[in-house]
PDB file of N, CA and C in Angstrom:
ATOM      1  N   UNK A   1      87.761 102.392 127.233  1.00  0.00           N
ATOM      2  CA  UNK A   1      88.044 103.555 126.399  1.00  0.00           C
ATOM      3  C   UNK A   1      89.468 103.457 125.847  1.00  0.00           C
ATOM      4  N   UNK A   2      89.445 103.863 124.632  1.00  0.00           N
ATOM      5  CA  UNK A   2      90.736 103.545 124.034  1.00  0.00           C
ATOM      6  C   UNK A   2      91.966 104.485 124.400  1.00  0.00           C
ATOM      7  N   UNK A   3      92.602 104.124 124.779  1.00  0.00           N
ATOM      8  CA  UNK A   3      94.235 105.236 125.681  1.00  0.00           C
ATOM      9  C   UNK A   3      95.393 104.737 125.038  1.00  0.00           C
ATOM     10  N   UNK A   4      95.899 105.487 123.931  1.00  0.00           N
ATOM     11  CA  UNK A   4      97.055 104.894 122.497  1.00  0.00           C
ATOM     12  C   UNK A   4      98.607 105.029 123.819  1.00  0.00           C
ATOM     13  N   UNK A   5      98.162 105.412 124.962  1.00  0.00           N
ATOM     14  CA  UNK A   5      99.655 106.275 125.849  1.00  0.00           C
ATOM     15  C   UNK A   5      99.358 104.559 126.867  1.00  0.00           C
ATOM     16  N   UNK A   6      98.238 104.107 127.081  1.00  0.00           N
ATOM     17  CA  UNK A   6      98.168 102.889 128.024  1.00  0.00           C
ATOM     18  C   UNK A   6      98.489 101.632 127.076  1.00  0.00           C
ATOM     19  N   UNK A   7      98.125 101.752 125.602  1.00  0.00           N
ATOM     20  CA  UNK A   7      98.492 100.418 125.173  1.00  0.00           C
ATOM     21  C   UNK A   7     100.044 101.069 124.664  1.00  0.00           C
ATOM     22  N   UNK A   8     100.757 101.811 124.435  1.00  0.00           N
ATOM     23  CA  UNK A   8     102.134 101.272 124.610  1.00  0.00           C
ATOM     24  C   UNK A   8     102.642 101.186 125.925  1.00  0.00           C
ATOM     25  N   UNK A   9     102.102 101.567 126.669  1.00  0.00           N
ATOM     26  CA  UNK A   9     102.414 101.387 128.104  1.00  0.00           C
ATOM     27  C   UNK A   9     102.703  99.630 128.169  1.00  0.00           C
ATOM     28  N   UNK A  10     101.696  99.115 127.896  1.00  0.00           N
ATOM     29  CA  UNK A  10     100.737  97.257 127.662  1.00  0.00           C
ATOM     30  C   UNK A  10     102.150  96.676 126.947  1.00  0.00           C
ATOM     31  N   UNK A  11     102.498  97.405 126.147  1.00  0.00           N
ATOM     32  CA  UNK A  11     103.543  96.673 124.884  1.00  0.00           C
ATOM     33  C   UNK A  11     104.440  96.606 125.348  1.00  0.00           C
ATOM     34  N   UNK A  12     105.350  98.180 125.736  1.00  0.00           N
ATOM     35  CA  UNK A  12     106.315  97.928 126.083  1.00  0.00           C
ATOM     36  C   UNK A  12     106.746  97.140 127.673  1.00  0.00           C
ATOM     37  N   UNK A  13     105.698  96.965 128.686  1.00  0.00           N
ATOM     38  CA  UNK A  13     105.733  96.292 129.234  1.00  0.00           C
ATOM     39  C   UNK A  13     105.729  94.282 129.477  1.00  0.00           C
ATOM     40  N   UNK A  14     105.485  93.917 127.899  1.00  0.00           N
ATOM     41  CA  UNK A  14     105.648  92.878 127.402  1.00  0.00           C
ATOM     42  C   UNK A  14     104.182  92.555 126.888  1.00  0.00           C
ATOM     43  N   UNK A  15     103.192  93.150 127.796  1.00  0.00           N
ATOM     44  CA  UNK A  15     102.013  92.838 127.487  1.00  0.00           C
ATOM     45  C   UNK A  15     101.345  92.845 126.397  1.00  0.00           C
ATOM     46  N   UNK A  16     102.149  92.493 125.320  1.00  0.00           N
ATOM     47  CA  UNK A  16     101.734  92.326 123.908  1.00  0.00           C
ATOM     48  C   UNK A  16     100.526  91.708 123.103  1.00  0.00           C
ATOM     49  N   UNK A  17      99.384  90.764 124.051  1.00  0.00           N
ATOM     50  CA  UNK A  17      98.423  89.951 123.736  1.00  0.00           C
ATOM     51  C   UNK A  17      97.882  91.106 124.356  1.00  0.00           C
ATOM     52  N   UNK A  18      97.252  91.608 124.950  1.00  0.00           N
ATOM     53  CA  UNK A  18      96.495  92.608 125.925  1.00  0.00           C
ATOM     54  C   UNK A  18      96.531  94.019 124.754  1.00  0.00           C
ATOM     55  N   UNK A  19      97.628  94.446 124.408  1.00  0.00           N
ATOM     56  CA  UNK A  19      97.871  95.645 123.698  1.00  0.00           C
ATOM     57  C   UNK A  19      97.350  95.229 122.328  1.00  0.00           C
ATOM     58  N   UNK A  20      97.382  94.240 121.624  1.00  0.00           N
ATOM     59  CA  UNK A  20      97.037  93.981 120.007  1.00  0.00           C
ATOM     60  C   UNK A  20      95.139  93.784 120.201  1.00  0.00           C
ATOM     61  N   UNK A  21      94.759  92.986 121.612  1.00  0.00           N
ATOM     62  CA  UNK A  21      93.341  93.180 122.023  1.00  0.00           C
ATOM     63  C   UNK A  21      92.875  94.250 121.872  1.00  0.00           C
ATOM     64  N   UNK A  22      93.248  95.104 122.298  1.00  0.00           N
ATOM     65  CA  UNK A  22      92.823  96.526 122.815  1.00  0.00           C
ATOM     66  C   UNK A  22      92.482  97.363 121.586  1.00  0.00           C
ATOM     67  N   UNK A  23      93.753  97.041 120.652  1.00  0.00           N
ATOM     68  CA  UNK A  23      94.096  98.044 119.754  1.00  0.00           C
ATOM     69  C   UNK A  23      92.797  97.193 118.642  1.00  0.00           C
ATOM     70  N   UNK A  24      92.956  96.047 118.440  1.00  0.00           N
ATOM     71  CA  UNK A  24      91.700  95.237 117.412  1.00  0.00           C
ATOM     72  C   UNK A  24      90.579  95.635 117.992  1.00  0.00           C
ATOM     73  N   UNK A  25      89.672  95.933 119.286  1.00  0.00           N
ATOM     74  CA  UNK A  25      88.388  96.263 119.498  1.00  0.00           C
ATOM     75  C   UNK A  25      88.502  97.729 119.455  1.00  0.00           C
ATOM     76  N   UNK A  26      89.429  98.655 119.077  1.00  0.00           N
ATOM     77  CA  UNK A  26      89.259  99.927 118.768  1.00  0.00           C
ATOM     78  C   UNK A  26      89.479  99.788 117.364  1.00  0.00           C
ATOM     79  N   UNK A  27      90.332  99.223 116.588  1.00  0.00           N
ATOM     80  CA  UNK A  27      90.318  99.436 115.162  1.00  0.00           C
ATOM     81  C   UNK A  27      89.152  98.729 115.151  1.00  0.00           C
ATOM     82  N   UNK A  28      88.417  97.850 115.142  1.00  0.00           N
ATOM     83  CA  UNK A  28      87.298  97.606 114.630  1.00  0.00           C
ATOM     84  C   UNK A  28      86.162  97.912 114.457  1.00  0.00           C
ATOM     85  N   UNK A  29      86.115  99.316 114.998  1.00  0.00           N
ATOM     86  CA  UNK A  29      85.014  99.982 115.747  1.00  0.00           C
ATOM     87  C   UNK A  29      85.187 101.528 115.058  1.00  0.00           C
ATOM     88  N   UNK A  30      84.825 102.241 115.924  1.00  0.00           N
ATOM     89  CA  UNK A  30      85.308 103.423 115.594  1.00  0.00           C
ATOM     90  C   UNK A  30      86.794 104.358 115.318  1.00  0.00           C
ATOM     91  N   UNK A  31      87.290 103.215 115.788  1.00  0.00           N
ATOM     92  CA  UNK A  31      88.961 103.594 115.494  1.00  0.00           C
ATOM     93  C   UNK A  31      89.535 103.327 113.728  1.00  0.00           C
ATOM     94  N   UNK A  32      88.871 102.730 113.014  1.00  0.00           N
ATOM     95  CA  UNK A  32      89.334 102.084 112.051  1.00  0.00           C
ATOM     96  C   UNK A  32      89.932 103.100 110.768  1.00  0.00           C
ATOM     97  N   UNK A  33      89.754 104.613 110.924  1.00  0.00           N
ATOM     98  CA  UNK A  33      90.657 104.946 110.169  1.00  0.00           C
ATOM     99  C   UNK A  33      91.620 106.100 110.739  1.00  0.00           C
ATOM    100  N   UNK A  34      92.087 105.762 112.185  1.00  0.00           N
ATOM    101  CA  UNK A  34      93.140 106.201 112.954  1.00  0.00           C
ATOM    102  C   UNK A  34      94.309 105.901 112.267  1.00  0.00           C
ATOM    103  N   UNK A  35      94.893 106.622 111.911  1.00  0.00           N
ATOM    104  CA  UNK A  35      96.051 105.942 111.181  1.00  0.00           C
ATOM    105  C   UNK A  35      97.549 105.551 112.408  1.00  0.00           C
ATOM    106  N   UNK A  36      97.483 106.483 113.552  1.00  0.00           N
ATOM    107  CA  UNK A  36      98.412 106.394 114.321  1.00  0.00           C
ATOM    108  C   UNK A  36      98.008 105.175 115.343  1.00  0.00           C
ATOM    109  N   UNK A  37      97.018 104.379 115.244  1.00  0.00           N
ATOM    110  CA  UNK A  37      96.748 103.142 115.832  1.00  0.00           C
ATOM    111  C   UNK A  37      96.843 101.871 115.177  1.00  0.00           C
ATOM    112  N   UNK A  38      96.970 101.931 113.965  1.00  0.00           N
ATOM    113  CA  UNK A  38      97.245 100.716 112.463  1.00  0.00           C
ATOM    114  C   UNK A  38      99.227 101.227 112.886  1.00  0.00           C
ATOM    115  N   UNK A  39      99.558 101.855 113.183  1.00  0.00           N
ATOM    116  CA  UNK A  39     100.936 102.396 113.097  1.00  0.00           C
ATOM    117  C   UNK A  39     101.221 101.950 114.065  1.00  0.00           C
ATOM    118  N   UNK A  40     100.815 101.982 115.505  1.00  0.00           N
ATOM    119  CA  UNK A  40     101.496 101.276 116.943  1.00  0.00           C
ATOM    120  C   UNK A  40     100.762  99.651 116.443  1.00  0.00           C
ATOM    121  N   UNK A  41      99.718  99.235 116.266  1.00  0.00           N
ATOM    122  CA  UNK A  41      99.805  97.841 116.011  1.00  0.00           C
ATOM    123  C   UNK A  41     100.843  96.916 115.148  1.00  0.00           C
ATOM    124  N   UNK A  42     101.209  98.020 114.054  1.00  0.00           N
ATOM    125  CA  UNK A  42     102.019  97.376 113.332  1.00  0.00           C
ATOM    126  C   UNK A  42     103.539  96.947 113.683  1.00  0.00           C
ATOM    127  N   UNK A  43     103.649  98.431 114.720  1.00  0.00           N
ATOM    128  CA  UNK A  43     105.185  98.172 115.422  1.00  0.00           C
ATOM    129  C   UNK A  43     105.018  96.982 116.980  1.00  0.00           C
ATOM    130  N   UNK A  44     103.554  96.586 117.384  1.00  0.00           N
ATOM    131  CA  UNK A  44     103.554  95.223 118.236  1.00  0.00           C
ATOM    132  C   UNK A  44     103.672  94.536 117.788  1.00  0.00           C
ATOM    133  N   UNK A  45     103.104  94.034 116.441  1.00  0.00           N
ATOM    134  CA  UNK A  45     102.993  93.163 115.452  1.00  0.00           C
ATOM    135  C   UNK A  45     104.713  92.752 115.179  1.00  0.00           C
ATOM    136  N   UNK A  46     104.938  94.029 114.406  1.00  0.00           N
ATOM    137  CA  UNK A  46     107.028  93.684 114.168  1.00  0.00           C
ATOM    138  C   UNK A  46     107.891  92.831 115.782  1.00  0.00           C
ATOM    139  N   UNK A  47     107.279  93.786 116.812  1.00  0.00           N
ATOM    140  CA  UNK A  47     108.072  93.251 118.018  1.00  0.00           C
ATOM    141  C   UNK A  47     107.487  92.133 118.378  1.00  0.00           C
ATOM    142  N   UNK A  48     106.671  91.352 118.190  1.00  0.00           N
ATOM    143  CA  UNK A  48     106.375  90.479 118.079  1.00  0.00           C
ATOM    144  C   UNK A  48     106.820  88.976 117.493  1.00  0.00           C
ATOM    145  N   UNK A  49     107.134  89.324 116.207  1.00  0.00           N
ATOM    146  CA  UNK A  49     107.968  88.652 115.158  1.00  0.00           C
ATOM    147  C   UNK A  49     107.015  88.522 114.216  1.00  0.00           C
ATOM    148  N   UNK A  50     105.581  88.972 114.007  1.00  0.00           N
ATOM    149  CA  UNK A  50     104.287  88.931 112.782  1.00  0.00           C
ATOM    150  C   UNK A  50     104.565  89.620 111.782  1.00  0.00           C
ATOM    151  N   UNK A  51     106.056  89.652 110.906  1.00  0.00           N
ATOM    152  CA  UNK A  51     106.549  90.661 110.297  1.00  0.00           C
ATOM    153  C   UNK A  51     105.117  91.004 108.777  1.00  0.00           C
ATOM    154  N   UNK A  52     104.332  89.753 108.238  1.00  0.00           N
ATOM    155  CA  UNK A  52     103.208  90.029 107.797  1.00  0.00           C
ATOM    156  C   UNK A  52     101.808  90.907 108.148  1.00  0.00           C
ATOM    157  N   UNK A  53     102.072  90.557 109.345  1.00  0.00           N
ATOM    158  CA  UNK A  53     100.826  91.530 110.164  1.00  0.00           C
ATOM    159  C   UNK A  53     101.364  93.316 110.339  1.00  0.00           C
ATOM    160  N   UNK A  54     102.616  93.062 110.616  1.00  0.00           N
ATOM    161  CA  UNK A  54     103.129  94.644 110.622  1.00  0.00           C
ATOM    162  C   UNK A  54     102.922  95.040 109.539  1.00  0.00           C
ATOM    163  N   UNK A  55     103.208  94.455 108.071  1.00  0.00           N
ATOM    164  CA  UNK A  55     103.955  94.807 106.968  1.00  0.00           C
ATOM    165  C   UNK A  55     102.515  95.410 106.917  1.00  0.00           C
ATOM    166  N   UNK A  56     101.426  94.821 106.712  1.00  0.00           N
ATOM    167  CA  UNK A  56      99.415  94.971 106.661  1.00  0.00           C
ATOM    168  C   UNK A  56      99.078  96.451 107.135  1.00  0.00           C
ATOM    169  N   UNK A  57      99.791  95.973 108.286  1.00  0.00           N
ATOM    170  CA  UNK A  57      99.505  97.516 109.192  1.00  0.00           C
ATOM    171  C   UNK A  57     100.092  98.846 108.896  1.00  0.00           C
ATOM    172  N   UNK A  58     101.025  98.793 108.663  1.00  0.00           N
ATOM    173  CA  UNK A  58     101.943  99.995 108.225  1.00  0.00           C
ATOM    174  C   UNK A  58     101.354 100.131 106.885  1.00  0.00           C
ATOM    175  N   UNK A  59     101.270  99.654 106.061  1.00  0.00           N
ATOM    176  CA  UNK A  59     100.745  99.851 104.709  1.00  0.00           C
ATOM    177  C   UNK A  59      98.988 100.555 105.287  1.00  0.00           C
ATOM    178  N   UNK A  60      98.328  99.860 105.949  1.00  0.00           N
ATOM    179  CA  UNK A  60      97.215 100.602 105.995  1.00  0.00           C
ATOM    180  C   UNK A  60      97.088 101.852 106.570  1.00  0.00           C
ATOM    181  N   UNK A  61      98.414 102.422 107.291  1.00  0.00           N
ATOM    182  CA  UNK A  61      98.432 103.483 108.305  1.00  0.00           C
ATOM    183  C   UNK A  61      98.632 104.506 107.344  1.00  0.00           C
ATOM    184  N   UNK A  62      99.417 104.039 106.513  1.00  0.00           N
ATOM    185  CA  UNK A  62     100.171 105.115 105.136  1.00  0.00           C
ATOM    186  C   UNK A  62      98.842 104.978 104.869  1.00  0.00           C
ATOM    187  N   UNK A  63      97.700 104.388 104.436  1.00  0.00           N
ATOM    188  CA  UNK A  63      96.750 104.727 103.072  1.00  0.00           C
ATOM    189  C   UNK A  63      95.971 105.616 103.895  1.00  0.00           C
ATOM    190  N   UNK A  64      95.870 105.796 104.610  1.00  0.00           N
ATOM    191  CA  UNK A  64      95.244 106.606 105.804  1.00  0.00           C
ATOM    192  C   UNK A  64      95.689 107.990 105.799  1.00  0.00           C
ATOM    193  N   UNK A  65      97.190 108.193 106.170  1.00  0.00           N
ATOM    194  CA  UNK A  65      97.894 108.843 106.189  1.00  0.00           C
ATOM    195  C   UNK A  65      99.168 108.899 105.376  1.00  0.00           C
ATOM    196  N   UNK A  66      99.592 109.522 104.191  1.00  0.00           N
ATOM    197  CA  UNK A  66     101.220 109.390 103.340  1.00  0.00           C
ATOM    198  C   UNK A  66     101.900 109.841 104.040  1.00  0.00           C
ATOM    199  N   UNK A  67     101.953 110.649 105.633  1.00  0.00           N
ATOM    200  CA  UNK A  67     103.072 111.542 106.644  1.00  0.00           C
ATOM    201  C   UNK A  67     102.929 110.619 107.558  1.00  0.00           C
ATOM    202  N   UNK A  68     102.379 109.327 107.454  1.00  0.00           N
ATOM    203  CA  UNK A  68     102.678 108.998 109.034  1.00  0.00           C
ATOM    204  C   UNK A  68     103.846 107.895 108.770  1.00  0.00           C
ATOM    205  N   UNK A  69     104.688 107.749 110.303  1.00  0.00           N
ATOM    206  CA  UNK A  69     105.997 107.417 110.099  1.00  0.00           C
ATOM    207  C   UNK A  69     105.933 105.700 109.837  1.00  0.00           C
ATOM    208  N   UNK A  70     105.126 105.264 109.425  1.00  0.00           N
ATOM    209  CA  UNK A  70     104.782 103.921 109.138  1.00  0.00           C
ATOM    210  C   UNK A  70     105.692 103.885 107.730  1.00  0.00           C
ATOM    211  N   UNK A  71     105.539 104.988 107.382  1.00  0.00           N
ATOM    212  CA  UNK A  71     106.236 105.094 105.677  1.00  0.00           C
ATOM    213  C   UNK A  71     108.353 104.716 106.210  1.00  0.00           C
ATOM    214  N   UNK A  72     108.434 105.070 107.076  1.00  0.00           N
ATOM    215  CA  UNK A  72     109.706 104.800 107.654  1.00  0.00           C
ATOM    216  C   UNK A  72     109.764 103.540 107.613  1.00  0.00           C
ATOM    217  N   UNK A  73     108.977 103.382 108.700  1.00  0.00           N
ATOM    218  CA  UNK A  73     109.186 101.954 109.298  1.00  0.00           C
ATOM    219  C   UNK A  73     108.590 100.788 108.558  1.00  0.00           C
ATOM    220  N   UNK A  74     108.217 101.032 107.717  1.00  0.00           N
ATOM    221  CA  UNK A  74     108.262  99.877 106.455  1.00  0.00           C
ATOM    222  C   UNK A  74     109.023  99.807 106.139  1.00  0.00           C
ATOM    223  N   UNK A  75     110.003 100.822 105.262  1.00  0.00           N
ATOM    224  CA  UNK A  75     111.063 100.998 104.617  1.00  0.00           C
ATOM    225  C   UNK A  75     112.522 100.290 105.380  1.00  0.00           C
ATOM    226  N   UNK A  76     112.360 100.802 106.837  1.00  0.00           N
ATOM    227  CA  UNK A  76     113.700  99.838 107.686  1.00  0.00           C
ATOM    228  C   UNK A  76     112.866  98.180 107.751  1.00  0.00           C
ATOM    229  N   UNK A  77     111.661  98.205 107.967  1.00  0.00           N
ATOM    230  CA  UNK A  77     111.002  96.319 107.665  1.00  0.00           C
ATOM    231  C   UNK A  77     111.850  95.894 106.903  1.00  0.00           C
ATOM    232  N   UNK A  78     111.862  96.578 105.536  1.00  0.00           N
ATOM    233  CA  UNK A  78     112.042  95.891 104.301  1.00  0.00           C
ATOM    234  C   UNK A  78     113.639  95.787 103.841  1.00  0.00           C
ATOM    235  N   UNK A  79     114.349  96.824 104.791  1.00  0.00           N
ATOM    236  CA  UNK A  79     116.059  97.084 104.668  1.00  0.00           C
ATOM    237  C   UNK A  79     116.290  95.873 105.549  1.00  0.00           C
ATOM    238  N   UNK A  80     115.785  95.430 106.883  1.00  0.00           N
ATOM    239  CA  UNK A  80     116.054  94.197 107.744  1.00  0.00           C
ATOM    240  C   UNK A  80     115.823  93.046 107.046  1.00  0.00           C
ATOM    241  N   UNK A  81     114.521  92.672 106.469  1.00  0.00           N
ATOM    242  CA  UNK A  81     113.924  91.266 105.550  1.00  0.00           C
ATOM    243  C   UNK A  81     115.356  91.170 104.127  1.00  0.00           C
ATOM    244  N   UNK A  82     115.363  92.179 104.054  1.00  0.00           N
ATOM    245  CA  UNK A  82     116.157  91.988 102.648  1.00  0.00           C
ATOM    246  C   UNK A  82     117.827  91.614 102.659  1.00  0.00           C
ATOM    247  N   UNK A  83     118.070  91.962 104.215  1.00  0.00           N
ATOM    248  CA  UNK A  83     119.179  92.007 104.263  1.00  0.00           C
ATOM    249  C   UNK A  83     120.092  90.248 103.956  1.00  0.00           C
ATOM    250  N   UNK A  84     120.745  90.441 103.709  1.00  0.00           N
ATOM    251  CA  UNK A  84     121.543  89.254 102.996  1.00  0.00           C
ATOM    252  C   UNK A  84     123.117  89.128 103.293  1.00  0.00           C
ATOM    253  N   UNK A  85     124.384  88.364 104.321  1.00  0.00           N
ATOM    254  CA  UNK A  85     125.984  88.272 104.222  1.00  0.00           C
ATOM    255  C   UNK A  85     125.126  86.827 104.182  1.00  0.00           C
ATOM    256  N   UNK A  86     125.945  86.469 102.857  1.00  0.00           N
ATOM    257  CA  UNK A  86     126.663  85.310 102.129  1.00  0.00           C
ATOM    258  C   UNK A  86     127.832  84.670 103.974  1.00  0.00           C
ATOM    259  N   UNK A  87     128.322  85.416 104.478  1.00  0.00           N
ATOM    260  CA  UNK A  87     129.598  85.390 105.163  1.00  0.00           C
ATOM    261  C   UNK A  87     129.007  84.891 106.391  1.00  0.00           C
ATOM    262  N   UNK A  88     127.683  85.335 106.874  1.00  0.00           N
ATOM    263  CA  UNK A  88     126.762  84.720 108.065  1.00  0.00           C
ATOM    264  C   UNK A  88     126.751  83.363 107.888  1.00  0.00           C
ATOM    265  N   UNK A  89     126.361  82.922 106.563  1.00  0.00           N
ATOM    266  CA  UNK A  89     125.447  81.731 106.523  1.00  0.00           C
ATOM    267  C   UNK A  89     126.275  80.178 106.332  1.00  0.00           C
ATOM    268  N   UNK A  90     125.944  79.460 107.142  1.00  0.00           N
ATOM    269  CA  UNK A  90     126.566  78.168 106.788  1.00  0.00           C
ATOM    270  C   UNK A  90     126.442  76.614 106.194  1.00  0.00           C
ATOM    271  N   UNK A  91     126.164  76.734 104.945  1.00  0.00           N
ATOM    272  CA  UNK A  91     125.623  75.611 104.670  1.00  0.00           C
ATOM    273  C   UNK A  91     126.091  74.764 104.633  1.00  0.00           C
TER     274      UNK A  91
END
């Protein structure tokens, strides 16, 4: 049975293969237009480093929902990806 409070439990415990399982046989099923479950996959996905798979997810959580905070957390995705110091880099 799907428990959104046990798979971040799964995540933030590292258990990140177990939690994206969980969350894919509920989105695939009857979960699939939960928008607050496309929204925690997308933030395993980011902590992960699948910044494509998040980017997927958050976008589908918004089409679901325009209030859910996926609309944030795209927006900081895309402030991190974009970010750019000339002064970091050493070629």
């Amino acid at each position: 049975m799907f428990n959104i409070t046990n798979i971040k439990a799964m995540a933030e415990s590292g258990r990140t293969e177990e939690a994206i399982a969980s969350l894919d046989d509920y989105l695939s099923g009857v979960g699939k237009d939960n928008d607050d479950a496309w929204f925690l996959r997308g933030r395993i996905c980011w902590q992960r480093g699948d910044s494509k798979a998040a980017i997927a997810d958050y976008k589908r959580a918004l089409e679901l929902n325009p209030d859910s905070p996926a609309g944030i957390a795209l927006d900081q995705l895309y402030n991190i990806m974009d970010f750019f110091n000339p002064d970091i880099f050493n070629p």
